[in-house]
Protein backbone atom coordinates (compact mmCIF):
# COMPACT_ATOMS: atom_id res chain seq x y z
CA UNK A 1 0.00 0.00 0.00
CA UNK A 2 2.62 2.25 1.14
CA UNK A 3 4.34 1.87 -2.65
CA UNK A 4 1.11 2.82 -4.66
CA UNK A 5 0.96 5.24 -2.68
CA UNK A 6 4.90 6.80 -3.34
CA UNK A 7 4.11 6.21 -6.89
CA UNK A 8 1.08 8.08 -7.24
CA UNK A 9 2.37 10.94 -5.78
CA UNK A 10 5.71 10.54 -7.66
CA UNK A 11 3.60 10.40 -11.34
CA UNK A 12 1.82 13.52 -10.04
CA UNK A 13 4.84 15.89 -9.28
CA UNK A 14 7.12 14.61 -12.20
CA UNK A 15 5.02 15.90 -15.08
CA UNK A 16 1.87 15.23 -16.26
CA UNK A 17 1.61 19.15 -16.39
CA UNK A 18 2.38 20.44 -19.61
CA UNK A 19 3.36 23.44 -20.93
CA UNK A 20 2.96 25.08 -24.73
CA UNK A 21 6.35 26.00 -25.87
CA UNK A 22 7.64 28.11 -29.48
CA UNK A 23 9.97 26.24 -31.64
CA UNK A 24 12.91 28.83 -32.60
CA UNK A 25 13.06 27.12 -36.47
CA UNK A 26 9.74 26.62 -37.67
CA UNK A 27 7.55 28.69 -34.82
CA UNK A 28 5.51 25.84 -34.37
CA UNK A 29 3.45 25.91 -31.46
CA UNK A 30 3.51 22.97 -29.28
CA UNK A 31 2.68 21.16 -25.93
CA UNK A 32 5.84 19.64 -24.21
CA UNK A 33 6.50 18.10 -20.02
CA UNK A 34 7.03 20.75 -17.79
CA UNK A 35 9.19 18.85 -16.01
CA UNK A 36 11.95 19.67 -19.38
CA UNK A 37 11.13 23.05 -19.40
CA UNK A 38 11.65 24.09 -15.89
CA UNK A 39 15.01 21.69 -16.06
CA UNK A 40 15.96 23.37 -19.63
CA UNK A 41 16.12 20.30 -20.93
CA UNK A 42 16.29 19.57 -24.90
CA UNK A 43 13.28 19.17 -26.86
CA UNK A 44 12.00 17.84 -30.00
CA UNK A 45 9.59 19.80 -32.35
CA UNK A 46 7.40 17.57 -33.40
CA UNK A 47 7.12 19.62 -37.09
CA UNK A 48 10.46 20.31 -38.45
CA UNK A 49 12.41 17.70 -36.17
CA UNK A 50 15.11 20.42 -34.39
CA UNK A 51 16.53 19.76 -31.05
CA UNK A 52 15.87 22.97 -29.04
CA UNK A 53 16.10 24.28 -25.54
CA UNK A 54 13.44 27.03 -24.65
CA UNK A 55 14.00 30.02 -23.47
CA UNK A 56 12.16 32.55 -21.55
């Protein structure tokens, strides 16, 4: 019991959240973890295929 319940709580911090994010190359608008973009973590757009990290 005591694991379900660690897990549950550690799905809900580490990012289910999401947040919409501007790719630098194409402008493409999309929806990426929040979890990457608070660690400024690479991303993927998912229309022209560039690596990015997002900035503020």
């Amino acid at each position: 019991m005591i694991m379900f319940v660690i897990d549950y709580a550690r799905k809900l911090i580490s990012g289910k959240s999401t947040s919409t994010v501007t790719c630098p190359h194409c402008s493409l608008r999309s929806s990426q973890p929040l979890s990457k973009v608070r660690l400024k973590q690479a991303m993927l757009c998912p229309g022209c295929k560039a690596l990015f990290i997002p900035t503020r």
